[in-house]
Protein backbone atom coordinates (compact mmCIF):
# COMPACT_ATOMS: atom_id res chain seq x y z
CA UNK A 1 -39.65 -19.40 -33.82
CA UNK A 2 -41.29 -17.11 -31.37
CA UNK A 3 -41.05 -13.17 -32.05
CA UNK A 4 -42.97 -12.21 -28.93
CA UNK A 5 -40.45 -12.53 -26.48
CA UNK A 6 -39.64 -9.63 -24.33
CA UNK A 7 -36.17 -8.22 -24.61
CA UNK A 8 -35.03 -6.65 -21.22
CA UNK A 9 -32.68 -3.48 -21.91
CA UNK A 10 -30.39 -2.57 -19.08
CA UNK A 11 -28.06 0.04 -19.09
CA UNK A 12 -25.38 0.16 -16.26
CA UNK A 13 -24.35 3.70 -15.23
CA UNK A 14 -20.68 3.98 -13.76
CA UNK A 15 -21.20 6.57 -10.70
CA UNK A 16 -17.93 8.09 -9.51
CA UNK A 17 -18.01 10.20 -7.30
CA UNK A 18 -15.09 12.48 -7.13
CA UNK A 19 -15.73 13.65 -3.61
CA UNK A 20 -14.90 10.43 -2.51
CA UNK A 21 -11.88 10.33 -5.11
CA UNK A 22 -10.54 13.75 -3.45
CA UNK A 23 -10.81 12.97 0.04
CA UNK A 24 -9.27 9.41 -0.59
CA UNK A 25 -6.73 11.30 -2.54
CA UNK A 26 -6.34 13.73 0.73
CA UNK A 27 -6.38 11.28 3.35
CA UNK A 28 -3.71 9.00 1.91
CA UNK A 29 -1.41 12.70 0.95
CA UNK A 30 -1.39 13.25 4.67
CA UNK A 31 -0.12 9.82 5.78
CA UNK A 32 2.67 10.29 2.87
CA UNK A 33 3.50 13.60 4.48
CA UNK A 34 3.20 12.32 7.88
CA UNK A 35 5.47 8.88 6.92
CA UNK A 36 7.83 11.36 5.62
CA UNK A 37 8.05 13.89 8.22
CA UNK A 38 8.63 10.87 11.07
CA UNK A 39 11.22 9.93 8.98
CA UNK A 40 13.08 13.25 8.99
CA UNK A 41 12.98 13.75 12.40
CA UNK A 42 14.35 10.10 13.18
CA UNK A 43 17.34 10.77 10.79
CA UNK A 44 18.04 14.25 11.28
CA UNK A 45 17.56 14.49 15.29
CA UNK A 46 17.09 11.00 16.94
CA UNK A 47 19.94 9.16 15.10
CA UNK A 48 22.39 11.75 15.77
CA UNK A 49 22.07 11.98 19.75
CA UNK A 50 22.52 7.83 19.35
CA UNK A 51 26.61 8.76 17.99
């Protein structure tokens, strides 16, 4: 058996970065509140001038 064999350590770092986390977080908020607003305007003011 051979005891001079080089043992390579790695350690993995997990990197999040939570500007990217916030402004994902932001982006995706404002197409919900866009979505939603589209769909208040199409039931509360399109679909009544269809009657």
């Amino acid at each position: 058996m051979n005891n001079n064999v080089d043992i390579e350590r790695r350690e993995v770092e997990h990197k999040s970065d939570s500007s990217v986390v916030w402004s994902s977080f932001i982006k995706y908020a404002a197409y919900l509140v866009i979505f939603f607003g589209l769909m208040y305007l199409i039931i509360y003011y399109l679909l009544p001038m269809l009657k």
